[in-house]
C-alpha atoms as a PDB file:
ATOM      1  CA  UNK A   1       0.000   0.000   0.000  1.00  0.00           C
ATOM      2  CA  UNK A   2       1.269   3.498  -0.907  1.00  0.00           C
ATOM      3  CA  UNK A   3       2.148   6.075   1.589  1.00  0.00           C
ATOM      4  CA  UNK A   4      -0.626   8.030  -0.115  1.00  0.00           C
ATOM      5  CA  UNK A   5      -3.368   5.298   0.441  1.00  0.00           C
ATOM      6  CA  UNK A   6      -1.844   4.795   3.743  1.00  0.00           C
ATOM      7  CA  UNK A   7      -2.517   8.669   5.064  1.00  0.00           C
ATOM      8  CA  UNK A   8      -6.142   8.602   3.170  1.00  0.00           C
ATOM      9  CA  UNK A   9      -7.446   5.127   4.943  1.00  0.00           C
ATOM     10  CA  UNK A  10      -6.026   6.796   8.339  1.00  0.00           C
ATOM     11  CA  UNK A  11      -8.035  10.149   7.314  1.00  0.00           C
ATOM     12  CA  UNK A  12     -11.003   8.526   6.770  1.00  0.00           C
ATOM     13  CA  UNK A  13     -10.836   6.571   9.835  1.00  0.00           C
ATOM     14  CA  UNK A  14     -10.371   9.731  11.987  1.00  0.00           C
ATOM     15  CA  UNK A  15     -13.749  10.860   9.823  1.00  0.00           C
ATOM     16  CA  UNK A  16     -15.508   7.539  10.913  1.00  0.00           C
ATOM     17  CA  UNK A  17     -14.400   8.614  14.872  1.00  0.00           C
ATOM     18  CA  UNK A  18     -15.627  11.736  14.544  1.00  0.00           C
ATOM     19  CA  UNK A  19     -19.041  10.968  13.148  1.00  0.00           C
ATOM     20  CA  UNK A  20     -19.289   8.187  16.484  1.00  0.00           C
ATOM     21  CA  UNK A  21     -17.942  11.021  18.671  1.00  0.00           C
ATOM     22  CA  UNK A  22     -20.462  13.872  17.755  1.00  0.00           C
ATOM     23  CA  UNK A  23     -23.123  11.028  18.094  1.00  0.00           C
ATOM     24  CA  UNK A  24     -22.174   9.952  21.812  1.00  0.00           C
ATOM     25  CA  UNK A  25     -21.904  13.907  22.824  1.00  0.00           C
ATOM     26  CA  UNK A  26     -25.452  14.231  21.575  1.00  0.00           C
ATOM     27  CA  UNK A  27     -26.703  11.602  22.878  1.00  0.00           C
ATOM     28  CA  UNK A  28     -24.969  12.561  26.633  1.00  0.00           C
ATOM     29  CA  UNK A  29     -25.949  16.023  25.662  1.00  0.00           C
ATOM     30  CA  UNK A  30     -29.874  14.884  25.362  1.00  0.00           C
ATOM     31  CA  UNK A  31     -29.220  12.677  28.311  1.00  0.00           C
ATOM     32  CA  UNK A  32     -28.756  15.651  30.085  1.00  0.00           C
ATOM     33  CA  UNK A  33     -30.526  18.493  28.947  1.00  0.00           C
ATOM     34  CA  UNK A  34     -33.575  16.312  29.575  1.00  0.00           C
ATOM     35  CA  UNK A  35     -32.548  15.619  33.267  1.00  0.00           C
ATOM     36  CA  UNK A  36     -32.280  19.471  33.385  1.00  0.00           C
ATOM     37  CA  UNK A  37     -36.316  19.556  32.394  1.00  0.00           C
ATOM     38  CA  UNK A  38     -37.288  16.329  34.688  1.00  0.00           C
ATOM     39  CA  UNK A  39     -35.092  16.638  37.393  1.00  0.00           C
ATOM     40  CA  UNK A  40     -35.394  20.536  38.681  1.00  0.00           C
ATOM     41  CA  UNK A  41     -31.593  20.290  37.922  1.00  0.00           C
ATOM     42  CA  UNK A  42     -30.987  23.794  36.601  1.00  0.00           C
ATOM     43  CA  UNK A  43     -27.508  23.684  36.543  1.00  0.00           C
ATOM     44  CA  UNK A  44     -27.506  20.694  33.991  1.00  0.00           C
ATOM     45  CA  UNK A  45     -28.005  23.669  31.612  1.00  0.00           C
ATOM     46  CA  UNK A  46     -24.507  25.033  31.640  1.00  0.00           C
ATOM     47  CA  UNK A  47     -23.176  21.913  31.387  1.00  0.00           C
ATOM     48  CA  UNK A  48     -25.272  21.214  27.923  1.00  0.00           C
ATOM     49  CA  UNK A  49     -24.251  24.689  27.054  1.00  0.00           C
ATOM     50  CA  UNK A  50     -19.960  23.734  27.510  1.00  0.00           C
ATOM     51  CA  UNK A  51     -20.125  20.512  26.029  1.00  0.00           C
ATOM     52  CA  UNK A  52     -22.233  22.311  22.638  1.00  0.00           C
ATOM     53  CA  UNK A  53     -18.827  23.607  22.598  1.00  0.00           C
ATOM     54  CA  UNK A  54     -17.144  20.939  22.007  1.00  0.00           C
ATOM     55  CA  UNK A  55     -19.930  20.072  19.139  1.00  0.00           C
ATOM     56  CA  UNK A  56     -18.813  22.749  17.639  1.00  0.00           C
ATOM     57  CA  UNK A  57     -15.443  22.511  17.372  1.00  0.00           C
ATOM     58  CA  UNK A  58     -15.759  18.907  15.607  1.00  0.00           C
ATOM     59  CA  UNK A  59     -17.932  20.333  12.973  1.00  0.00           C
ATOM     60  CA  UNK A  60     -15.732  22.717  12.520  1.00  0.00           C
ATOM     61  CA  UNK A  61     -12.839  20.228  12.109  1.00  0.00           C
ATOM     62  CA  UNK A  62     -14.839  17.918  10.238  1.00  0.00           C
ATOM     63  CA  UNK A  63     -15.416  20.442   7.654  1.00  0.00           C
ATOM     64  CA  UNK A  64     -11.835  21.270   6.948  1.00  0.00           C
ATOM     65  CA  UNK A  65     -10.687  17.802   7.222  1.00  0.00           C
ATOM     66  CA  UNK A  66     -13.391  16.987   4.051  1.00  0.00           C
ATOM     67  CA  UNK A  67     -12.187  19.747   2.610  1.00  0.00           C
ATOM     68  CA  UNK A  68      -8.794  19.024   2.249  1.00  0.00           C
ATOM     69  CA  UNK A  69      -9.302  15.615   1.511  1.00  0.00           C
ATOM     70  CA  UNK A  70     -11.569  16.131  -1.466  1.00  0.00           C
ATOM     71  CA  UNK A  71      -8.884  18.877  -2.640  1.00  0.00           C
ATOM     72  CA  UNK A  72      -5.737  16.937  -2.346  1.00  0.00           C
ATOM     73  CA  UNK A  73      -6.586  13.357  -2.097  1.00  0.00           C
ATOM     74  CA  UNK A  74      -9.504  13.599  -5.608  1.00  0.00           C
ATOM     75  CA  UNK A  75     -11.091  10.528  -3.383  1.00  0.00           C
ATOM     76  CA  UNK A  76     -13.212   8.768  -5.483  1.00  0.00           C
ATOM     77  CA  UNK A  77     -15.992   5.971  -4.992  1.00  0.00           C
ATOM     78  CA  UNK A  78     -16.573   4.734  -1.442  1.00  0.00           C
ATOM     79  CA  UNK A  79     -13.664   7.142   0.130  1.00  0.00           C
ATOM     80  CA  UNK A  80     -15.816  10.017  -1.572  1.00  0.00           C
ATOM     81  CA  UNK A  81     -18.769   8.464  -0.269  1.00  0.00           C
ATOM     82  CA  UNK A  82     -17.545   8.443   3.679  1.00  0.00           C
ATOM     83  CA  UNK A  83     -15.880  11.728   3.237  1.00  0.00           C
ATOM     84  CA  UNK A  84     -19.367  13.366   1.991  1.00  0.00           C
ATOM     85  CA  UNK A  85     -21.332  10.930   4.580  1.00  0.00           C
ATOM     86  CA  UNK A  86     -18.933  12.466   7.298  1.00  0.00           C
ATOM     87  CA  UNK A  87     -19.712  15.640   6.883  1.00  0.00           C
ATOM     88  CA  UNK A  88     -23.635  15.335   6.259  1.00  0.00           C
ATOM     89  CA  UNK A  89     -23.805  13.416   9.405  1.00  0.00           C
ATOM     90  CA  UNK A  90     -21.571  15.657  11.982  1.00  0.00           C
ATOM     91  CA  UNK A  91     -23.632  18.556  10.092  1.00  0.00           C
ATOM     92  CA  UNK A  92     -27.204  16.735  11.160  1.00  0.00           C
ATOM     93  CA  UNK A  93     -25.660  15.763  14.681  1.00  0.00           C
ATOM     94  CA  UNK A  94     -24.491  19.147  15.402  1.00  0.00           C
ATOM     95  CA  UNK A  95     -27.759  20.146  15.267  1.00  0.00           C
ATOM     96  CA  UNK A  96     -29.459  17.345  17.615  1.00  0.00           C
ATOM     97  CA  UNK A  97     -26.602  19.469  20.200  1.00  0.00           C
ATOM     98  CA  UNK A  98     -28.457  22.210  19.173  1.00  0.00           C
ATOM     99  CA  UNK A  99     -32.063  21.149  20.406  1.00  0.00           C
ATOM    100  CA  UNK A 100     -30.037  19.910  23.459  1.00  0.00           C
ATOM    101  CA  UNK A 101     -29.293  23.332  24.453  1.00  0.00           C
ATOM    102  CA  UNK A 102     -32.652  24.220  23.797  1.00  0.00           C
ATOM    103  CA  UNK A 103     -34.294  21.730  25.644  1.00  0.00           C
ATOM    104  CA  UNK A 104     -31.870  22.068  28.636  1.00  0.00           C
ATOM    105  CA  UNK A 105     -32.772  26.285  28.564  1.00  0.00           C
ATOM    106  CA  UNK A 106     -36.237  25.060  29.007  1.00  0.00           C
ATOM    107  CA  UNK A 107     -35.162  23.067  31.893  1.00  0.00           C
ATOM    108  CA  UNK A 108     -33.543  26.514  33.570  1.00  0.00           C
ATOM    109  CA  UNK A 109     -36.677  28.392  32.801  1.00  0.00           C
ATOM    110  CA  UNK A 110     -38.986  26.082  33.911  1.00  0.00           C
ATOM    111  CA  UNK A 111     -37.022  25.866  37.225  1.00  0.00           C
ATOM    112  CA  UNK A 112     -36.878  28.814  37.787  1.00  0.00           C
ATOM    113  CA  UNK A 113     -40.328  29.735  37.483  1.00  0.00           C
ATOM    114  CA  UNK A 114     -40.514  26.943  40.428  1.00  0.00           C
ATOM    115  CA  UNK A 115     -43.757  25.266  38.268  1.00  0.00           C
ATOM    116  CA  UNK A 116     -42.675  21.789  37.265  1.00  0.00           C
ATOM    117  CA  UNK A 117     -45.063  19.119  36.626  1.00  0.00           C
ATOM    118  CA  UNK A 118     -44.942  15.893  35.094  1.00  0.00           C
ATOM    119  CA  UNK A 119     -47.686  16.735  32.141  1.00  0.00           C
ATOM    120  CA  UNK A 120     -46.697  14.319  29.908  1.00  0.00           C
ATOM    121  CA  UNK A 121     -44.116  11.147  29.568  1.00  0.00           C
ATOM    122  CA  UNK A 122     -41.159  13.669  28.697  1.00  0.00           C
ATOM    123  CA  UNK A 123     -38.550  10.876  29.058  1.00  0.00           C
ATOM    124  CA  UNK A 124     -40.501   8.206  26.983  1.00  0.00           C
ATOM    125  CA  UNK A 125     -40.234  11.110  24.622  1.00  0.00           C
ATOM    126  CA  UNK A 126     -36.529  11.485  24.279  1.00  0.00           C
ATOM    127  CA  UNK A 127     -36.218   7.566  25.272  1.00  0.00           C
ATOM    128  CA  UNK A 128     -37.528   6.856  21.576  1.00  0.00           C
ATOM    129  CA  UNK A 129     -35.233   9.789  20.116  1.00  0.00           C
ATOM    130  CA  UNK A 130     -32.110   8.481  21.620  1.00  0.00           C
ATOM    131  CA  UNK A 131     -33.069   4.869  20.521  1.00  0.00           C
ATOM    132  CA  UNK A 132     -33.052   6.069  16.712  1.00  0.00           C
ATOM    133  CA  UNK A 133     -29.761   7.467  17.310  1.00  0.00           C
ATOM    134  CA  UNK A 134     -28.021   4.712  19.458  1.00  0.00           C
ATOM    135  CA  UNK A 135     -29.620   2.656  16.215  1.00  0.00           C
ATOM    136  CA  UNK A 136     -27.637   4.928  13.537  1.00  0.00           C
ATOM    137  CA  UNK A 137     -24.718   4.978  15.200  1.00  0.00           C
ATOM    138  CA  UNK A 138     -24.450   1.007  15.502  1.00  0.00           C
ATOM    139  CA  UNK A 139     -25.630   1.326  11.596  1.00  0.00           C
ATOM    140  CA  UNK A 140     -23.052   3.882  10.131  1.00  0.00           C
ATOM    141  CA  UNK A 141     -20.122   1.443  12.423  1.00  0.00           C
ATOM    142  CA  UNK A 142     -21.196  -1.859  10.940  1.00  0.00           C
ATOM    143  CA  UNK A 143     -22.508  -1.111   7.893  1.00  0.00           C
ATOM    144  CA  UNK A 144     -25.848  -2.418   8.764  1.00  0.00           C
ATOM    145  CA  UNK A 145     -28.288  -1.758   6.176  1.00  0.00           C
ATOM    146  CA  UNK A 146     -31.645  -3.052   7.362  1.00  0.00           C
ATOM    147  CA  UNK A 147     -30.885  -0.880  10.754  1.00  0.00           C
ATOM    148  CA  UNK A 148     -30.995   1.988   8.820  1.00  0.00           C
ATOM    149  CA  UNK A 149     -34.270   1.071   7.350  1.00  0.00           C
ATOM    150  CA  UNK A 150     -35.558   0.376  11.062  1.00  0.00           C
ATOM    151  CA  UNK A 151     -34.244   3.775  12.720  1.00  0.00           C
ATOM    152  CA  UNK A 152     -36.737   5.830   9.968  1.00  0.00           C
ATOM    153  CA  UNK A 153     -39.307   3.592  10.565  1.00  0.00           C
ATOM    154  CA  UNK A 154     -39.180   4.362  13.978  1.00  0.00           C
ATOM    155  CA  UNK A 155     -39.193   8.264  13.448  1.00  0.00           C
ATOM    156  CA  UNK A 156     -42.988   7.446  13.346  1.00  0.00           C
ATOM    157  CA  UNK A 157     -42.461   6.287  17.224  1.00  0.00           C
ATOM    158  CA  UNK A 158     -41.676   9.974  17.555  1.00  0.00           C
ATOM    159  CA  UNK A 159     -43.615  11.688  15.974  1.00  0.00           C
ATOM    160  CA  UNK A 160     -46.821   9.514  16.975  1.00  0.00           C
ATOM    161  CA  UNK A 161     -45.660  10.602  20.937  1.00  0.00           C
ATOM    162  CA  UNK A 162     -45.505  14.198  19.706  1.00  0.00           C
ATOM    163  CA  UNK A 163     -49.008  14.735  18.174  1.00  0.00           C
ATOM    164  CA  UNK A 164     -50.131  12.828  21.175  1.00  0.00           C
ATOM    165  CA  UNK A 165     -48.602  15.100  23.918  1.00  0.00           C
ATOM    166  CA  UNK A 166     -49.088  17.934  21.457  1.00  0.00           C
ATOM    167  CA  UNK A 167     -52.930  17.580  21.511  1.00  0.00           C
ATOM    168  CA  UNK A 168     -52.719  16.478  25.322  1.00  0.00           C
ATOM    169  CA  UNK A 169     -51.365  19.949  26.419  1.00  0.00           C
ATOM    170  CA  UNK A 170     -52.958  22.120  23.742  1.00  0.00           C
ATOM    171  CA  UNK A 171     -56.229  20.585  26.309  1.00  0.00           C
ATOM    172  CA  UNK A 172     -54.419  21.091  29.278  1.00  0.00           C
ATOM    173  CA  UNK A 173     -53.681  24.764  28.593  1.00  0.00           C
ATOM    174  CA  UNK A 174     -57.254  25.442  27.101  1.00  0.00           C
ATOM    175  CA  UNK A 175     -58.694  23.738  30.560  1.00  0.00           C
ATOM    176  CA  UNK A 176     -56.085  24.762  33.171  1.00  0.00           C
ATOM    177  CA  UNK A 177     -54.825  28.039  33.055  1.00  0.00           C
ATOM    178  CA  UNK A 178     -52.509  27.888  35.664  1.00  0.00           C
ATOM    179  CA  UNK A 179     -50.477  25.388  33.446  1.00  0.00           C
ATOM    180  CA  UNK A 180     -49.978  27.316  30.331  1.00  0.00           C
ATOM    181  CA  UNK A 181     -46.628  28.617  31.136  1.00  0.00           C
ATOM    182  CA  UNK A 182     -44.705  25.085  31.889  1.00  0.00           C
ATOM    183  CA  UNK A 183     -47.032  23.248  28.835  1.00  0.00           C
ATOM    184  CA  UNK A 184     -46.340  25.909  26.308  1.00  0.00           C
ATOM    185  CA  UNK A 185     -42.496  25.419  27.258  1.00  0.00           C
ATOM    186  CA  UNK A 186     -43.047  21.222  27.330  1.00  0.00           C
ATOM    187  CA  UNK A 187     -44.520  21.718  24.304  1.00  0.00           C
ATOM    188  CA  UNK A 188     -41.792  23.242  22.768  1.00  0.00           C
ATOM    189  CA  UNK A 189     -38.875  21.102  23.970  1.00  0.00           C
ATOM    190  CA  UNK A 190     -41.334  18.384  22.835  1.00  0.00           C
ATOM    191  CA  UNK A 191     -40.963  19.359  19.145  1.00  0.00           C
ATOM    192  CA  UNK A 192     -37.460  20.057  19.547  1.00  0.00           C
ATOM    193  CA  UNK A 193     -37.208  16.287  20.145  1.00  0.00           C
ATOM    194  CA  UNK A 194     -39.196  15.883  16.943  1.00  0.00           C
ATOM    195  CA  UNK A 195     -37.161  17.654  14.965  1.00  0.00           C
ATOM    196  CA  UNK A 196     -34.434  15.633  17.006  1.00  0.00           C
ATOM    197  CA  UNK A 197     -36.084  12.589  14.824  1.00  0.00           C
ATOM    198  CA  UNK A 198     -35.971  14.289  11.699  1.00  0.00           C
ATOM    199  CA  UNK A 199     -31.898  14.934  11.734  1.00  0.00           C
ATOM    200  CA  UNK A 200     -31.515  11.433  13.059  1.00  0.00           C
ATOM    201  CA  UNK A 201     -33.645  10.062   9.921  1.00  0.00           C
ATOM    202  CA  UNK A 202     -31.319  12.614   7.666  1.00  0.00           C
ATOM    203  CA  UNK A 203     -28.284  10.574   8.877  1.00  0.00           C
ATOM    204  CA  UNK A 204     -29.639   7.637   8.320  1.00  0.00           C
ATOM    205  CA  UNK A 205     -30.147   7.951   4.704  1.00  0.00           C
ATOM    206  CA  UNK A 206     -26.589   9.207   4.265  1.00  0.00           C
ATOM    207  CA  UNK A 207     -25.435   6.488   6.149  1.00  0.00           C
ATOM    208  CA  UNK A 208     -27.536   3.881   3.743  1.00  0.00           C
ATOM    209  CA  UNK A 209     -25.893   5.806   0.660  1.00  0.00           C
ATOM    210  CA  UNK A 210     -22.272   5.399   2.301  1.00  0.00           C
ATOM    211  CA  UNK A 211     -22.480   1.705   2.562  1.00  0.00           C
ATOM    212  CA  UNK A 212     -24.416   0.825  -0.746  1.00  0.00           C
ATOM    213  CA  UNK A 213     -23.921   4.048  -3.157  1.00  0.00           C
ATOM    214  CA  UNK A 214     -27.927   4.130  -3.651  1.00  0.00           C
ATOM    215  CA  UNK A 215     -30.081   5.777  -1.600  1.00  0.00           C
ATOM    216  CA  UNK A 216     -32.906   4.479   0.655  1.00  0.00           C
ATOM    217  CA  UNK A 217     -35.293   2.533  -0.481  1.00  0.00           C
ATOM    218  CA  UNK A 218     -37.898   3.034   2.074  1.00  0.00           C
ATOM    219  CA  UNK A 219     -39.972   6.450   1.097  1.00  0.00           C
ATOM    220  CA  UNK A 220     -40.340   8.129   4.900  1.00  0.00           C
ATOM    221  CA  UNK A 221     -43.841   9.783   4.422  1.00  0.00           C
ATOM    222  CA  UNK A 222     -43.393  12.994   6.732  1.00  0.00           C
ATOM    223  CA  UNK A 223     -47.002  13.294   8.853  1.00  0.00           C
ATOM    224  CA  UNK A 224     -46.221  16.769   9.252  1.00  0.00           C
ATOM    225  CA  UNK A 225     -47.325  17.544   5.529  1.00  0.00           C
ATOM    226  CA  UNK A 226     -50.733  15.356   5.885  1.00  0.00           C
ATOM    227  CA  UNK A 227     -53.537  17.662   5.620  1.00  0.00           C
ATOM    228  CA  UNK A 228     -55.003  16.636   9.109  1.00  0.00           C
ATOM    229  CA  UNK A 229     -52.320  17.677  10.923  1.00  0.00           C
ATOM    230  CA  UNK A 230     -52.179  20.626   9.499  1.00  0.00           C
ATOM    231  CA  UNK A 231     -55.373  21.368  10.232  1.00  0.00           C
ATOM    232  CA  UNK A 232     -54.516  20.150  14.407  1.00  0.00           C
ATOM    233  CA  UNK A 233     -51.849  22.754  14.092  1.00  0.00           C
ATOM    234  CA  UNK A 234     -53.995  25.503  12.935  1.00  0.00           C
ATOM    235  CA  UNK A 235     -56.549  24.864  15.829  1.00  0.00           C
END
């Protein structure tokens, strides 16, 4: 093997780390942020808010590592494909860090406000999220195909908890007044873990095209465009 092969199968390998990395840090960084919420634990926020740092900084890398590659190495094939698949992914995972800051800010404000109450299953909630993403991380390592086909399949897990804690504290707030503040903030870190879904799905079809060069087979139809729930939203 030449030294030039050499340095590009040790590039890509560091890419391969870096995509696992930014997954684990997400999923701590949910882990927490969602103890923040649940727990009264206001000062779990500041640590979400550090380690979204450290997010940052391997996207950052990530992207100049690709970039470099594709300028000097002309990778072509399957190194092209990790190389692009590496950089889609950290860009998707960066933003599940994202909704982990935003969730865990909920957590501070909720706290402080000194008005917590379990309204809905918040942890079943981000259970199913990090699932998916455990999922595409054991997926994009092992090259397991059918995985990836399960984890968006299971986006409908999320989603289906959404629209039901959605609808449960759009009632809640209509009947209870003295509620609306902490459900109109659950609701929102609710979503954020849908959207959490959504990036995890993203990866998961660049993961599929990595390993085979095609992309997904399995058409995810998005509920969000359905006419019926956008009529729910609009009530």
């Amino acid at each position: 093997m030449s030294d030039l092969r050499t340095q590009l199968e040790e590039d890509l390998g560091a890419l391969r780390a870096a995509v696992t990395n930014m997954g684990l840090l997400a999923d701590r960084m949910l882990d927490t942020a969602v103890q923040a919420v649940t727990d009264f634990q206001p000062g779990m926020t500041r640590r979400v808010i550090v380690e979204d740092d450290e997010a940052d900084a391997i996207d950052a890398q990530v992207e100049r590592d690709t970039t470099r590659l594709i300028a000097l190495q002309q990778p072509v094939a399957q190194d092209l494909r990790v190389i692009i698949t590496a950089l889609k992914a950290v860009n998707e995972l960066e933003r599940v860090c994202d909704y982990a800051v935003d969730i865990a800010k909920i957590g501070r404000r909720i706290s402080r406000a000194g008005v917590y109450k379990p309204l809905v299953d918040f942890p079943r909630l981000a259970s199913a999220a990090r699932s998916m993403l455990a999922d595409v991380l054991k997926a994009f390592v092992n090259g397991d195909t059918e995985l990836v086909q399960q984890v968006i399949r299971d986006d409908d897990i999320v989603d289906d908890l959404y629209h039901e804690y959605r609808d449960h504290m759009i009632a809640l707030m209509r009947q209870e007044p003295d509620v609306v503040f902490q459900a109109a903030f659950m609701l929102l870190a609710c979503k954020y873990l849908e959207r959490v879904g959504d990036h995890i799905v993203n990866v998961a079809e660049d993961v599929y095209y990595m390993h085979t060069g095609d992309p997904v087979p399995l058409a995810k139809k998005r509920r969000s465009a359905q006419p019926e729930d956008m009529h729910a939203a609009q009530q």
